[in-house]
PDB file of N, CA and C in Angstrom:
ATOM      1  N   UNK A   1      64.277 142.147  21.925  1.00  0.00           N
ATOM      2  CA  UNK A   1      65.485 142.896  21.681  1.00  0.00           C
ATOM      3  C   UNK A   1      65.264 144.383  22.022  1.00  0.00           C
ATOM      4  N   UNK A   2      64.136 144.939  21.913  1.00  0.00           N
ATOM      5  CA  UNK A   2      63.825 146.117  22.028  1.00  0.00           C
ATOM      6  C   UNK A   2      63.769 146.743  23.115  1.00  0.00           C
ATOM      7  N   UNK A   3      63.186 145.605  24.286  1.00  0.00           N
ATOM      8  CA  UNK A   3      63.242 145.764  25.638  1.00  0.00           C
ATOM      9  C   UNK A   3      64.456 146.088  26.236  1.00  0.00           C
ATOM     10  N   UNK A   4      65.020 145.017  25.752  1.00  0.00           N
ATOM     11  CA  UNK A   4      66.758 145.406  26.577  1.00  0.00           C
ATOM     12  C   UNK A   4      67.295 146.772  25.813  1.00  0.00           C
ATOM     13  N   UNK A   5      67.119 146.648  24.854  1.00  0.00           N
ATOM     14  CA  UNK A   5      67.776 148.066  24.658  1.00  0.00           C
ATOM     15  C   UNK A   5      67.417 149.447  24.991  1.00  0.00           C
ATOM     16  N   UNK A   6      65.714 149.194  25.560  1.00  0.00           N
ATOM     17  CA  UNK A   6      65.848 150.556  26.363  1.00  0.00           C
ATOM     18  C   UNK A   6      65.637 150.287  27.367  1.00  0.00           C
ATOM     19  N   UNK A   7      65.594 148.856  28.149  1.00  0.00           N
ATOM     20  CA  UNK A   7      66.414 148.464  29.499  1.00  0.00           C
ATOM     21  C   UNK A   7      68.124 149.391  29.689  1.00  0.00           C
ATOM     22  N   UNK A   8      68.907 148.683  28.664  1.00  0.00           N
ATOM     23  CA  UNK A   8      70.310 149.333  28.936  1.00  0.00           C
ATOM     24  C   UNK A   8      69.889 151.245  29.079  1.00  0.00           C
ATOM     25  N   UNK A   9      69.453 151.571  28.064  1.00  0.00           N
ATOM     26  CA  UNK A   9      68.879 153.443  28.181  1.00  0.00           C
ATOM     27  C   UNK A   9      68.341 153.548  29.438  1.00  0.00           C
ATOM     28  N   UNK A  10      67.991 152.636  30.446  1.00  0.00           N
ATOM     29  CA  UNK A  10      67.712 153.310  31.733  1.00  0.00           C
ATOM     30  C   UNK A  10      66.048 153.127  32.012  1.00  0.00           C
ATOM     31  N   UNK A  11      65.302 152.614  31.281  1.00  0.00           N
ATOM     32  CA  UNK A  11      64.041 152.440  30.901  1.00  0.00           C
ATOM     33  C   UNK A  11      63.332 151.109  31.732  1.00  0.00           C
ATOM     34  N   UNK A  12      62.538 151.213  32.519  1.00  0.00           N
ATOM     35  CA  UNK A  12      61.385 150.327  32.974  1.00  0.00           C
ATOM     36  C   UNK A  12      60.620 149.581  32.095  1.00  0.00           C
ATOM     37  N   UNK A  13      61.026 148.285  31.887  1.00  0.00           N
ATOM     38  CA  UNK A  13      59.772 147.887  30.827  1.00  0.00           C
ATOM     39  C   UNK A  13      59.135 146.745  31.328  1.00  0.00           C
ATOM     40  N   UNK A  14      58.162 146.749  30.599  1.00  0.00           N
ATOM     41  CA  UNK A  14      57.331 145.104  30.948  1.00  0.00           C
ATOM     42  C   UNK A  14      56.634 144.997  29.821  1.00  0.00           C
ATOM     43  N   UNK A  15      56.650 143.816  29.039  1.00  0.00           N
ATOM     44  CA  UNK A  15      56.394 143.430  27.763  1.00  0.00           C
ATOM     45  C   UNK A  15      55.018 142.730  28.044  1.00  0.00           C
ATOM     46  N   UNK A  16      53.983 142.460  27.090  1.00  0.00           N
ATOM     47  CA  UNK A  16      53.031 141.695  27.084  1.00  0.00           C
ATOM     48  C   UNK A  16      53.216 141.391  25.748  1.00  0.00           C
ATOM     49  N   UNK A  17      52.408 140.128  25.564  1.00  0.00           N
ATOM     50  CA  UNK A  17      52.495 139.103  24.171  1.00  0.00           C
ATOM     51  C   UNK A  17      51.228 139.189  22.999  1.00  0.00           C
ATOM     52  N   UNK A  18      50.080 140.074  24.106  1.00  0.00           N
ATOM     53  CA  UNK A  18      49.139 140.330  22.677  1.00  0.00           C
ATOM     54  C   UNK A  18      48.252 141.275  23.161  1.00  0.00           C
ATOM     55  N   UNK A  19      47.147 141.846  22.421  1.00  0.00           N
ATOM     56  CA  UNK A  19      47.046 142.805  22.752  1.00  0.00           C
ATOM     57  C   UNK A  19      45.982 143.093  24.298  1.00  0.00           C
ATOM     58  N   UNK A  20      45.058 142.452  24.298  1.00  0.00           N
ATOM     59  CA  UNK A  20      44.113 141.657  25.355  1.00  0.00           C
ATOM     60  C   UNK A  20      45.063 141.898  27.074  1.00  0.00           C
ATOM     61  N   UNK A  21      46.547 141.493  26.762  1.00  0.00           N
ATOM     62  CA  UNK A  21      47.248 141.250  28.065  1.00  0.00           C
ATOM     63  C   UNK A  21      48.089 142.526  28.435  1.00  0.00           C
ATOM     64  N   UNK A  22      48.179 143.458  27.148  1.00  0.00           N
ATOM     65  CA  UNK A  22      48.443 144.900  27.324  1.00  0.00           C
ATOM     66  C   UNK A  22      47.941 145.794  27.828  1.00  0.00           C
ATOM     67  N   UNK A  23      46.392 145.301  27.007  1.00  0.00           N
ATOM     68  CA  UNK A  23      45.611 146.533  28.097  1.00  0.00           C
ATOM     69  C   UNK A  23      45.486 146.233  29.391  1.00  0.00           C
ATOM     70  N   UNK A  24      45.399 144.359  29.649  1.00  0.00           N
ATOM     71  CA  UNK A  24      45.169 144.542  31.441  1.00  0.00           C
ATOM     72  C   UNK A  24      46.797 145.103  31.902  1.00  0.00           C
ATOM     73  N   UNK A  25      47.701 144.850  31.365  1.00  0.00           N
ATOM     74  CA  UNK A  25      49.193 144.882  32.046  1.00  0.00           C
ATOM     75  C   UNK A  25      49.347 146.901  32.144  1.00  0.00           C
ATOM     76  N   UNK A  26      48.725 147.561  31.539  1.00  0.00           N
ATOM     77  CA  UNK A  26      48.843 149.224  31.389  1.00  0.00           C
ATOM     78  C   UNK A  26      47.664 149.121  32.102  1.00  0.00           C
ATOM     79  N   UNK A  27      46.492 148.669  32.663  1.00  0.00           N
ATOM     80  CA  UNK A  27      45.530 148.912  33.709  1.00  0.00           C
ATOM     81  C   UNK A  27      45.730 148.291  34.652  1.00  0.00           C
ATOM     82  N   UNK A  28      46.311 147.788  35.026  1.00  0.00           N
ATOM     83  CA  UNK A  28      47.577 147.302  35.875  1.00  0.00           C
ATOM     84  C   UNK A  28      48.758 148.152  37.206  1.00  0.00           C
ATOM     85  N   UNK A  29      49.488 148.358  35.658  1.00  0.00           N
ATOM     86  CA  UNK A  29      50.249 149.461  35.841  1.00  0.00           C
ATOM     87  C   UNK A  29      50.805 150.846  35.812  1.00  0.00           C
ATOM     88  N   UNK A  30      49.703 151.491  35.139  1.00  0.00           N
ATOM     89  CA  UNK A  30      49.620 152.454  34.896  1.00  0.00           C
ATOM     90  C   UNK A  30      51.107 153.182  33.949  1.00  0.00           C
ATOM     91  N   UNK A  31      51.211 152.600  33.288  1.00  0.00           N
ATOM     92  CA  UNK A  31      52.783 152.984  32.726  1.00  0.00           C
ATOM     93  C   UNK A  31      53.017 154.439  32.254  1.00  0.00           C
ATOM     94  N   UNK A  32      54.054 155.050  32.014  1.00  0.00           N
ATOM     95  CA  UNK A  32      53.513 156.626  31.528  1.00  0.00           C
ATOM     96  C   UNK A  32      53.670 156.611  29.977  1.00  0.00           C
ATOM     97  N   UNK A  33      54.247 155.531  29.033  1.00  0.00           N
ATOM     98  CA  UNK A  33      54.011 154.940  27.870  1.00  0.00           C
ATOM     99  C   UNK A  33      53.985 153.908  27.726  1.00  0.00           C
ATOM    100  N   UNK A  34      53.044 153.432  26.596  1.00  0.00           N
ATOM    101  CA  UNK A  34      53.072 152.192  26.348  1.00  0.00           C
ATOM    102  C   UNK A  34      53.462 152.351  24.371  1.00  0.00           C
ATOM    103  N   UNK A  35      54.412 151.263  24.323  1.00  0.00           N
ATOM    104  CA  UNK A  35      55.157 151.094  22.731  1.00  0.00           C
ATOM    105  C   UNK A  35      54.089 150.044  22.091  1.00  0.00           C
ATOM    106  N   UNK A  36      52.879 150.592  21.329  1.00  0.00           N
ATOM    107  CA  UNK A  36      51.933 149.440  21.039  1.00  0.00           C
ATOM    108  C   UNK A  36      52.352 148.998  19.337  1.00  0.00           C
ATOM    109  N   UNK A  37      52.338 147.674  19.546  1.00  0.00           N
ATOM    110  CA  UNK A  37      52.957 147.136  18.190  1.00  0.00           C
ATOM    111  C   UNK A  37      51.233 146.608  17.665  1.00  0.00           C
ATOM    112  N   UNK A  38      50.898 147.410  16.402  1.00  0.00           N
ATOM    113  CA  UNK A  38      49.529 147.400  15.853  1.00  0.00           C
ATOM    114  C   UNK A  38      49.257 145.997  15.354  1.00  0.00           C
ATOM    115  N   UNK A  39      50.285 145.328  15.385  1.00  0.00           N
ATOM    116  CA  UNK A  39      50.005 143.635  14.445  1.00  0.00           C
ATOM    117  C   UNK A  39      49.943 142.626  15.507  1.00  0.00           C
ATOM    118  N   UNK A  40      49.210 142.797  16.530  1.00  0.00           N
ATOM    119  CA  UNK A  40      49.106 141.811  17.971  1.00  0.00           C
ATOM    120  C   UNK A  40      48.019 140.961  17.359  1.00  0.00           C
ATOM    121  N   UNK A  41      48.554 139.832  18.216  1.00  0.00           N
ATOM    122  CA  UNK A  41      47.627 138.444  18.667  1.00  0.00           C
ATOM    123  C   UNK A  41      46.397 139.005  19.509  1.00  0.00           C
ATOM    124  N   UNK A  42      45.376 138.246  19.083  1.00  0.00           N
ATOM    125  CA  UNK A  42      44.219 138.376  20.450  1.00  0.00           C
ATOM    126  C   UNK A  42      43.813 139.306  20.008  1.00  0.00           C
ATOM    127  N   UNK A  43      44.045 140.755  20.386  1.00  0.00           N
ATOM    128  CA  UNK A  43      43.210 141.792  19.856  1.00  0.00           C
ATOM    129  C   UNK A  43      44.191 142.589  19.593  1.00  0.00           C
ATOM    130  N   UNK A  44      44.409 143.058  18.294  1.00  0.00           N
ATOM    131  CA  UNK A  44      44.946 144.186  17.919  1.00  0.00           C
ATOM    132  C   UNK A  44      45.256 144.975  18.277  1.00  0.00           C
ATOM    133  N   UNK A  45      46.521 146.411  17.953  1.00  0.00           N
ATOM    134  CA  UNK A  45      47.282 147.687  18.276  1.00  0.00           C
ATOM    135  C   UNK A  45      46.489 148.461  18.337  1.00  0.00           C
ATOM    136  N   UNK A  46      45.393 148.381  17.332  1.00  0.00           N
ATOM    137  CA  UNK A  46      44.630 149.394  17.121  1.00  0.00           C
ATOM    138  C   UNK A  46      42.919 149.538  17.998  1.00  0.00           C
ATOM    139  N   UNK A  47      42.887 148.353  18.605  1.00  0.00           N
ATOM    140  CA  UNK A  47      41.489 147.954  19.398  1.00  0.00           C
ATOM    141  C   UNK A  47      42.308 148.502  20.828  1.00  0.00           C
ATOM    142  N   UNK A  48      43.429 147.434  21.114  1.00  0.00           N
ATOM    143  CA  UNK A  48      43.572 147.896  22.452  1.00  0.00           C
ATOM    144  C   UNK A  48      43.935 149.910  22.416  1.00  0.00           C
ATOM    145  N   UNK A  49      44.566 150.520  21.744  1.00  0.00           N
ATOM    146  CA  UNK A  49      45.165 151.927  22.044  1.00  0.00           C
ATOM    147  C   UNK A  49      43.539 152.448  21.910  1.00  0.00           C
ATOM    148  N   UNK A  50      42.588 152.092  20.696  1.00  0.00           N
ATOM    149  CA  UNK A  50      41.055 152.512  21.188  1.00  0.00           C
ATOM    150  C   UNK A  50      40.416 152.729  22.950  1.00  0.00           C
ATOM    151  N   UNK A  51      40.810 151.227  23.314  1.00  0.00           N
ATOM    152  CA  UNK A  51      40.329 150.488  24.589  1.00  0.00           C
ATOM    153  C   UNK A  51      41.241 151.589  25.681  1.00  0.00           C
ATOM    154  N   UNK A  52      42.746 151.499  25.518  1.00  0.00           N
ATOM    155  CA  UNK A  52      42.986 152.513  26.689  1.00  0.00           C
ATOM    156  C   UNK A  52      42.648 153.793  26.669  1.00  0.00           C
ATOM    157  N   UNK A  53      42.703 154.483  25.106  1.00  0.00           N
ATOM    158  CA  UNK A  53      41.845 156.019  25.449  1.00  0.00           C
ATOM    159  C   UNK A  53      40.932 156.028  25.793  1.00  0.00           C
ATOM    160  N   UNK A  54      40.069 155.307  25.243  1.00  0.00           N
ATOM    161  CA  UNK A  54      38.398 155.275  25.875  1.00  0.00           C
ATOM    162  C   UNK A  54      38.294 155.209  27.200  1.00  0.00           C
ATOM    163  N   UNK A  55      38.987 154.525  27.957  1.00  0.00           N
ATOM    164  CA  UNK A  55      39.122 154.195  29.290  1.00  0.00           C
ATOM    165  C   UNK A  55      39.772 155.509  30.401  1.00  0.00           C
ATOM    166  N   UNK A  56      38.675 156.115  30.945  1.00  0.00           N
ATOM    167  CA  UNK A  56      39.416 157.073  32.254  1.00  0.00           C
ATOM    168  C   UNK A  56      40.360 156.962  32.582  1.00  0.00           C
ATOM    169  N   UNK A  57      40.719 155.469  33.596  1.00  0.00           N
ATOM    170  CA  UNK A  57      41.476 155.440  33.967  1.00  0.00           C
ATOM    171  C   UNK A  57      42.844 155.277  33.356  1.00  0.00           C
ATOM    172  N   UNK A  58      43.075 154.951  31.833  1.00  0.00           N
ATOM    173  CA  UNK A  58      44.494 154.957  30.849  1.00  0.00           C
ATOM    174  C   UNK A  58      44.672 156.282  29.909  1.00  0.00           C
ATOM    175  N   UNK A  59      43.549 156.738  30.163  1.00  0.00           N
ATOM    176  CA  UNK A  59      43.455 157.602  28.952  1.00  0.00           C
ATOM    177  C   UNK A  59      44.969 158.720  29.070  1.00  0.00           C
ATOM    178  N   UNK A  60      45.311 158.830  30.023  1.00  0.00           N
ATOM    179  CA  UNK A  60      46.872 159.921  30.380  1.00  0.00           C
ATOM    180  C   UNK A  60      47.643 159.000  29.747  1.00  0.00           C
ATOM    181  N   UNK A  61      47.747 157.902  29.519  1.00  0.00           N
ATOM    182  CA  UNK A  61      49.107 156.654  29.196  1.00  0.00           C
ATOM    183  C   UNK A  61      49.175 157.118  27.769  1.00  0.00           C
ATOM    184  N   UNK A  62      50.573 157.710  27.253  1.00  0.00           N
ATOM    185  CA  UNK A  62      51.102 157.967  26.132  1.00  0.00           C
ATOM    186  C   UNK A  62      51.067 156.695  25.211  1.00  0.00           C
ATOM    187  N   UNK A  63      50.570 156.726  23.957  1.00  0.00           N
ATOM    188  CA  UNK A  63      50.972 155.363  23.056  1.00  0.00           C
ATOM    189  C   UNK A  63      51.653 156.050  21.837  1.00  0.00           C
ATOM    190  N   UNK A  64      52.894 154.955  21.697  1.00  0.00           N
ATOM    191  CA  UNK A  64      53.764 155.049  20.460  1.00  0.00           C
ATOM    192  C   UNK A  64      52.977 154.181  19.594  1.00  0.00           C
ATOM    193  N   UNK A  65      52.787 154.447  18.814  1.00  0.00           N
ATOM    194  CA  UNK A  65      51.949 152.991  17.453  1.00  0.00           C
ATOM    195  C   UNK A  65      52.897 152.966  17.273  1.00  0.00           C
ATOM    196  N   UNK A  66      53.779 151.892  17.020  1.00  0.00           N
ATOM    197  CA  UNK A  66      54.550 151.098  16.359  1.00  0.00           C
ATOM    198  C   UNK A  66      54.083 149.927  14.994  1.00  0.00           C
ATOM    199  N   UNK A  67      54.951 150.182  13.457  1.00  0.00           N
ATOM    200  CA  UNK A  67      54.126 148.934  12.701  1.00  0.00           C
ATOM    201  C   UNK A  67      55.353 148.312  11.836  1.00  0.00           C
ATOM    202  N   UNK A  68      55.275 147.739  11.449  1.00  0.00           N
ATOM    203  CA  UNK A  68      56.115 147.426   9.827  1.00  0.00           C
ATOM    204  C   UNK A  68      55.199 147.490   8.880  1.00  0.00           C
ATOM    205  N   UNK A  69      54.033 147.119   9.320  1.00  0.00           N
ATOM    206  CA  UNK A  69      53.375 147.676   7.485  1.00  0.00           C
ATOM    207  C   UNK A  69      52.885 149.073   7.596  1.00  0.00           C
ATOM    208  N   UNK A  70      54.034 149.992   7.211  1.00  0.00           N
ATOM    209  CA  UNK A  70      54.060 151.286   7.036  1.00  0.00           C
ATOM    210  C   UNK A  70      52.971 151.363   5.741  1.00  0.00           C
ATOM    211  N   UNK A  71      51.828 151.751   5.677  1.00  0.00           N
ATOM    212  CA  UNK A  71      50.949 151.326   4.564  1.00  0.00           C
ATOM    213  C   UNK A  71      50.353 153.356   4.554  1.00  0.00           C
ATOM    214  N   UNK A  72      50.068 154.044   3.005  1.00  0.00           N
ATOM    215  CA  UNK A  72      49.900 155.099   3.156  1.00  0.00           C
ATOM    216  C   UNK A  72      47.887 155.224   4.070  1.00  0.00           C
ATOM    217  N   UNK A  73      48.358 155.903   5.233  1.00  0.00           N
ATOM    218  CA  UNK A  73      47.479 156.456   5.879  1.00  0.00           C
ATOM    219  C   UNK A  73      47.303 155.754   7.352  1.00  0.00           C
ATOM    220  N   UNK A  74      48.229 154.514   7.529  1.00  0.00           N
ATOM    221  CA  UNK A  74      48.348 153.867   8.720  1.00  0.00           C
ATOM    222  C   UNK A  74      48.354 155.084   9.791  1.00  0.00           C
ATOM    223  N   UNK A  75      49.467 156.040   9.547  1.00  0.00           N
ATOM    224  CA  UNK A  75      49.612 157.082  10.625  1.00  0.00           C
ATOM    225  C   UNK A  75      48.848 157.742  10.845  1.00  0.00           C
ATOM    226  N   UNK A  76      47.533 158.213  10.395  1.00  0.00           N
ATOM    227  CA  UNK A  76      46.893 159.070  10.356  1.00  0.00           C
ATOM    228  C   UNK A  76      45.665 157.784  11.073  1.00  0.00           C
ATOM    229  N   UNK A  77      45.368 156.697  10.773  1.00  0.00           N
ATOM    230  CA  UNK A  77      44.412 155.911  11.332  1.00  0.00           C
ATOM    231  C   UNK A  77      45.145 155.308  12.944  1.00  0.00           C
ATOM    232  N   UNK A  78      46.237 155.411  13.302  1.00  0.00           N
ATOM    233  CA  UNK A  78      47.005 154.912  14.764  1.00  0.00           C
ATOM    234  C   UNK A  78      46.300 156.217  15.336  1.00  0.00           C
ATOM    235  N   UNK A  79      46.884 157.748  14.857  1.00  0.00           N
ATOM    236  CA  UNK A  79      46.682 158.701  15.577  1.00  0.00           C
ATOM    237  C   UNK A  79      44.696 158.734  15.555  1.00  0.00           C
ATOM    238  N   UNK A  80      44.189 158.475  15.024  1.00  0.00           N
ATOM    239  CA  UNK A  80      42.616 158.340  14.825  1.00  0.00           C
ATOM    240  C   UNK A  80      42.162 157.469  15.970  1.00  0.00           C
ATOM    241  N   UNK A  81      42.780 156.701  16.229  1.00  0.00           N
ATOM    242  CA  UNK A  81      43.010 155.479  17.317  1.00  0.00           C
ATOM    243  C   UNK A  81      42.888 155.923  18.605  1.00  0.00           C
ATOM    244  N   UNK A  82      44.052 156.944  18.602  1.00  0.00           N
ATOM    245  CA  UNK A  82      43.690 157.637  19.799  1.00  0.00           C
ATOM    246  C   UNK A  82      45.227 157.721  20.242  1.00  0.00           C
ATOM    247  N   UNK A  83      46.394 157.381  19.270  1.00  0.00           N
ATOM    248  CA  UNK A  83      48.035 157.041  19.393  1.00  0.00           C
ATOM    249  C   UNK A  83      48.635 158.386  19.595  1.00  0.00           C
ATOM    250  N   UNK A  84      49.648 158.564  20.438  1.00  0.00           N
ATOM    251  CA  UNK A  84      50.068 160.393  20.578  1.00  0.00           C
ATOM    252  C   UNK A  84      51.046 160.047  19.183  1.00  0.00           C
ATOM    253  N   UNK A  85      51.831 159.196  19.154  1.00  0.00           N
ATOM    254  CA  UNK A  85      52.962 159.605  17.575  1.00  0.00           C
ATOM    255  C   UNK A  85      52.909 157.786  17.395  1.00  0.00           C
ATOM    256  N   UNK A  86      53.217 157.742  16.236  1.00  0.00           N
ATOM    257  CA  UNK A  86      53.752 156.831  15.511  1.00  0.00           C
ATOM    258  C   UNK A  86      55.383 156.329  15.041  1.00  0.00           C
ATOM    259  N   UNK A  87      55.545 155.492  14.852  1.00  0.00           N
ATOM    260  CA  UNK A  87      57.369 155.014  14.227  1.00  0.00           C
ATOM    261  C   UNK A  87      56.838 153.631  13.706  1.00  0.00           C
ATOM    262  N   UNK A  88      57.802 153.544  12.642  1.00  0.00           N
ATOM    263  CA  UNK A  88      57.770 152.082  12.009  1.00  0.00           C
ATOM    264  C   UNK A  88      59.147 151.273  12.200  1.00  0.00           C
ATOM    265  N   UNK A  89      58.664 150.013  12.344  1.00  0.00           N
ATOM    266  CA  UNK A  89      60.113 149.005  12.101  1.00  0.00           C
ATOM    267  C   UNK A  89      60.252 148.640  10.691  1.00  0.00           C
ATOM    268  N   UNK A  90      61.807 148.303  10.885  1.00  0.00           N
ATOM    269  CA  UNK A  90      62.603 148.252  11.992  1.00  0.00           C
ATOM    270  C   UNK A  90      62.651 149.511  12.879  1.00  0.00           C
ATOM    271  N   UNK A  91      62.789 149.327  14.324  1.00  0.00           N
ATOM    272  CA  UNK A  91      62.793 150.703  15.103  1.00  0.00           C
ATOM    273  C   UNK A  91      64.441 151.232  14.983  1.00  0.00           C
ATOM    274  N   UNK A  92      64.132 151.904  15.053  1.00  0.00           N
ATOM    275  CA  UNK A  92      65.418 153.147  14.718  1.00  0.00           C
ATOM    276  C   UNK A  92      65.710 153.807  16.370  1.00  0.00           C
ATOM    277  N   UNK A  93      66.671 153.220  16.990  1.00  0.00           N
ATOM    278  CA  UNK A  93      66.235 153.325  18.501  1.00  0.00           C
ATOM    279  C   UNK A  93      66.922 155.383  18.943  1.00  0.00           C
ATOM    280  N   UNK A  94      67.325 155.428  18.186  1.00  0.00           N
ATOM    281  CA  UNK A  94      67.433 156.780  18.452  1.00  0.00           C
ATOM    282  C   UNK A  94      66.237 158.047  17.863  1.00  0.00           C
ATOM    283  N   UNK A  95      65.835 157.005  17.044  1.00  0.00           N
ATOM    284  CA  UNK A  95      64.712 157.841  16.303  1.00  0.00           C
ATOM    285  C   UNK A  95      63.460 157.526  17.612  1.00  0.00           C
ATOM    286  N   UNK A  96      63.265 156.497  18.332  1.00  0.00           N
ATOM    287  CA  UNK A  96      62.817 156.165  19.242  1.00  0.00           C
ATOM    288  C   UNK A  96      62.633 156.585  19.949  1.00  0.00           C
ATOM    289  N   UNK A  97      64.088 156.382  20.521  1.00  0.00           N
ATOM    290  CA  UNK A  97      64.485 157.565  22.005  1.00  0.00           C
ATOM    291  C   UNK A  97      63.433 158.962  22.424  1.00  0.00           C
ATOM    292  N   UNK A  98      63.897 159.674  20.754  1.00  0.00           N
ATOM    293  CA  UNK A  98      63.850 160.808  20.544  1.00  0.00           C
ATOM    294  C   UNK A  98      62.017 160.938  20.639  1.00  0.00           C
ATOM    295  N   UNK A  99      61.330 160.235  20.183  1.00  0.00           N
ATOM    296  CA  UNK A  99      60.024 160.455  20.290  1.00  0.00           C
ATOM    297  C   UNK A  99      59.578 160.136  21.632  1.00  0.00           C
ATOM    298  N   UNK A 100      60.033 158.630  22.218  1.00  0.00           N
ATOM    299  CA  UNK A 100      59.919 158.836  23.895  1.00  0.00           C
ATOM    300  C   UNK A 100      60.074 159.883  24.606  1.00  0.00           C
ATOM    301  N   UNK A 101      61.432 160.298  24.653  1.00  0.00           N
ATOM    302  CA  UNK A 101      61.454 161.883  25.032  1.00  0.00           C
ATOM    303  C   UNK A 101      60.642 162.812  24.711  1.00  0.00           C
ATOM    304  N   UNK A 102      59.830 163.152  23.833  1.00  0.00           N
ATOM    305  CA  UNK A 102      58.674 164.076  23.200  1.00  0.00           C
ATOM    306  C   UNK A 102      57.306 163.745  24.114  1.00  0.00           C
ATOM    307  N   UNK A 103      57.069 162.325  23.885  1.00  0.00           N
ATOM    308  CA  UNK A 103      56.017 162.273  24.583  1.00  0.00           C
ATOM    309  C   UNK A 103      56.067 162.572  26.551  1.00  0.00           C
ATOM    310  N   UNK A 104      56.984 162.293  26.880  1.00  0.00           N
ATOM    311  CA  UNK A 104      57.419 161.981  28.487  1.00  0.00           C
ATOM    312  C   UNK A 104      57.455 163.027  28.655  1.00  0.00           C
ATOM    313  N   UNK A 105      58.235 164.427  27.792  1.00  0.00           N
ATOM    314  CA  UNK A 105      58.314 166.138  28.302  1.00  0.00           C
ATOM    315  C   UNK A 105      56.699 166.445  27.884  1.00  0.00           C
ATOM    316  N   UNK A 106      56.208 166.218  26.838  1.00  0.00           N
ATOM    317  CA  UNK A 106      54.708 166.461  26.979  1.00  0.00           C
ATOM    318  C   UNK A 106      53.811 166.249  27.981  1.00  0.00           C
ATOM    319  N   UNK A 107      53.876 165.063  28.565  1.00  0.00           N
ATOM    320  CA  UNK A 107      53.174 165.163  29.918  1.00  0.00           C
ATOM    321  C   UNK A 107      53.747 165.731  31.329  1.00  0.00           C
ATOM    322  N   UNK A 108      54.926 165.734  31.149  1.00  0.00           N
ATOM    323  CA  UNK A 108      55.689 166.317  32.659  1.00  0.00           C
ATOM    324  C   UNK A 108      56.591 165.552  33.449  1.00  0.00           C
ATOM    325  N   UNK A 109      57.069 163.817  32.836  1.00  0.00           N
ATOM    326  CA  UNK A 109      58.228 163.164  33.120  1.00  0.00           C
ATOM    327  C   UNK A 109      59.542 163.450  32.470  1.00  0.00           C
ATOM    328  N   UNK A 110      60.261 163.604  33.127  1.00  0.00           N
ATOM    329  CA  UNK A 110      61.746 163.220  32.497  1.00  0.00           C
ATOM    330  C   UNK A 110      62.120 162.074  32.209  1.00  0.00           C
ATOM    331  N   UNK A 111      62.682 162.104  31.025  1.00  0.00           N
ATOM    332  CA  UNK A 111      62.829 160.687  30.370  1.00  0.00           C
ATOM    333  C   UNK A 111      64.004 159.875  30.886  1.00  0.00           C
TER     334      UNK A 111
END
């Protein structure tokens, strides 16, 4: 659901199903964000956003941590991770938007 809706906003997406197929699909493609949902199959939100900072070649790729278990200090351990901002679900797609846009003028895309 999330896809299409920032499909309709004008947005490029390509979804992967766990976390293992994210990092190859963003080493891949080099995306200029990736929306990492921390509760993945295979390997975790928090292994893979490790795995692409660590990595030269991803380390520029913006990550949103995305969670529902908003738990006190999650945000502070995503951004530890190596995450530029955080949001919790349900996503709040304007609250969304609005942080996409933050990260995309931070590096030098228009959103």
């Amino acid at each position: 659901m999330l896809a299409r809706r920032l499909r309709r906003k004008g947005h490029e997406v390509s979804v992967a199903v766990d976390g293992a197929e994210g990092v190859a699909a963003a080493r891949a493609e080099l995306p200029e964000v990736v929306l990492m949902d921390l509760s993945l199959p295979v390997m975790d939100g928090w292994e893979a956003t490790r795995l692409l900072k660590g990595d030269q070649a991803t380390a520029g790729i913006k990550v949103i941590a995305l969670t529902a278990h908003a738990m006190a200090g999650d945000r502070q351990r995503a951004l530890d991770a190596g995450a530029d901002d955080y949001d919790t679900k349900p996503v709040d797609l304007k609250r969304l938007l609005g942080k996409l846009e933050a990260v995309l003028t931070a590096k030098g895309v228009e959103a």
